[in-house]
Protein backbone atom coordinates (compact mmCIF):
# COMPACT_ATOMS: atom_id res chain seq x y z
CA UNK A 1 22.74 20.62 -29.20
CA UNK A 2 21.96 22.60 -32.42
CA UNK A 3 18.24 22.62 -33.59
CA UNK A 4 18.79 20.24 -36.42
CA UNK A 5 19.92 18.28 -34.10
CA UNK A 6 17.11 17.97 -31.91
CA UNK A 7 15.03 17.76 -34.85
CA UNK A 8 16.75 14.52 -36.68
CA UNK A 9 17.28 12.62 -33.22
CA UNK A 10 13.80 11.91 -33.08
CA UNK A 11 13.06 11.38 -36.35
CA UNK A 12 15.96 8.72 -36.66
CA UNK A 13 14.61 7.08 -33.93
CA UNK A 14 11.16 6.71 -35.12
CA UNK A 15 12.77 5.05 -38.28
CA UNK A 16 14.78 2.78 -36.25
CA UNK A 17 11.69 1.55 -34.48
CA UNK A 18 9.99 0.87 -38.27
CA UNK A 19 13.44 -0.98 -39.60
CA UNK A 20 13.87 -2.85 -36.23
CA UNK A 21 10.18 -3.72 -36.85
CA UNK A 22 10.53 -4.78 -40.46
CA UNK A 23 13.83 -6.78 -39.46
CA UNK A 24 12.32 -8.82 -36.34
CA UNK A 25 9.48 -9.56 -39.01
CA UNK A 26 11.95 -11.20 -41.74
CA UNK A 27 14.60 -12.81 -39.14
CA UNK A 28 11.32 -14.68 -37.23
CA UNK A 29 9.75 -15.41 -40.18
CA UNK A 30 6.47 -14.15 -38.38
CA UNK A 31 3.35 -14.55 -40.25
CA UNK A 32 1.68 -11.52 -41.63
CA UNK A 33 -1.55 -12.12 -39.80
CA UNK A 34 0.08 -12.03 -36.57
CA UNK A 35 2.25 -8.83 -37.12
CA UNK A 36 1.98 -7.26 -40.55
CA UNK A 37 5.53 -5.39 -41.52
CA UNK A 38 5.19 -1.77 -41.42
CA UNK A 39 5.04 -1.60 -45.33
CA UNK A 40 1.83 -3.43 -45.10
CA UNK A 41 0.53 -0.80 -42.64
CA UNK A 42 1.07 1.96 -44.11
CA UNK A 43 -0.17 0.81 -47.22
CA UNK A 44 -3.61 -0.28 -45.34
CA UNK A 45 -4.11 3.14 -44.09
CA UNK A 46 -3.22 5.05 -47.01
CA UNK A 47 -6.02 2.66 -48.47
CA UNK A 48 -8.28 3.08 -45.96
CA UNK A 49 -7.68 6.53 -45.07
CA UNK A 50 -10.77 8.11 -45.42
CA UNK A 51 -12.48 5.86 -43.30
CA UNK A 52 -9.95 5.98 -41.22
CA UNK A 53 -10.12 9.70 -40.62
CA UNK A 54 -13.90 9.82 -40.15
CA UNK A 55 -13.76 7.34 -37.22
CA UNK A 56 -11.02 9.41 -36.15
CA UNK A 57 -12.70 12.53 -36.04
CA UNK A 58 -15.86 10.85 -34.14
CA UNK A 59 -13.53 9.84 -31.51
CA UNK A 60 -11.43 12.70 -31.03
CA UNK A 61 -15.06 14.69 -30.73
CA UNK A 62 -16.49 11.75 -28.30
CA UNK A 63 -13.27 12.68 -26.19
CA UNK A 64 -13.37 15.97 -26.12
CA UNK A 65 -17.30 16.27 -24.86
CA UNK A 66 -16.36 13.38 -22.66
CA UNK A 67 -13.68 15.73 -21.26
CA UNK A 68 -15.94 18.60 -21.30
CA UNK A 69 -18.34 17.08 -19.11
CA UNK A 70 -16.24 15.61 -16.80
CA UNK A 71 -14.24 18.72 -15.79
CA UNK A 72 -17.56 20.97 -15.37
CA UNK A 73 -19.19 18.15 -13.39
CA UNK A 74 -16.18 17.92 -11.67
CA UNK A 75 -16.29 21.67 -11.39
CA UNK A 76 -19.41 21.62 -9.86
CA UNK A 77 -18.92 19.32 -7.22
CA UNK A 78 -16.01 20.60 -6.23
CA UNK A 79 -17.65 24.12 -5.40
CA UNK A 80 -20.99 22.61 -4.11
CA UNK A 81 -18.57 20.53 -1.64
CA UNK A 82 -16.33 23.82 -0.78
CA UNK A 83 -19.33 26.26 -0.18
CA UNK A 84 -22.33 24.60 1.52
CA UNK A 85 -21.71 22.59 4.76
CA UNK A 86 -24.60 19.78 4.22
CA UNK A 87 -22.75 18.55 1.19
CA UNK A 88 -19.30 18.91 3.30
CA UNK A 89 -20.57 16.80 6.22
CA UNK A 90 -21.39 14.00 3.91
């Protein structure tokens, strides 16, 4: 398979998803409220998109100290568990 190739696969099937969406939405005659078309969605966060991206950025940092302090204190118990025998036993 040639680069492009592995390159537009993807991408066609990311469209697919947004026409299939779009399509199920107008055959079902499914209210906006309960599932907005995809048009409406993008729209909303290309509206919204700087609020968007500052929530975004305070949860992408909450996750990474969240991550941070989970793998040292993980860190440290691991090596308090492997090197003194009191914390072994128990």
């Amino acid at each position: 398979m040639t680069r492009a190739a592995r390159l537009l696969v993807p991408v066609i099937g990311i469209a697919a998803v947004f026409v299939l969406w779009d399509l199920a939405i107008r055959a079902f005659d499914v209210r906006p409220s309960t599932v907005p078309p995809p048009g409406d969605v993008f729209r909303a966060i290309a509206d919204d998109w700087e609020v968007l991206w500052a929530r975004t950025r305070v949860t992408l940092t909450e996750a990474v100290v969240g991550f941070s302090l989970g793998s040292a204190i993980g860190f440290l118990l691991a090596v308090s568990m492997s090197r003194w025998p009191l914390v072994r036993r128990v």
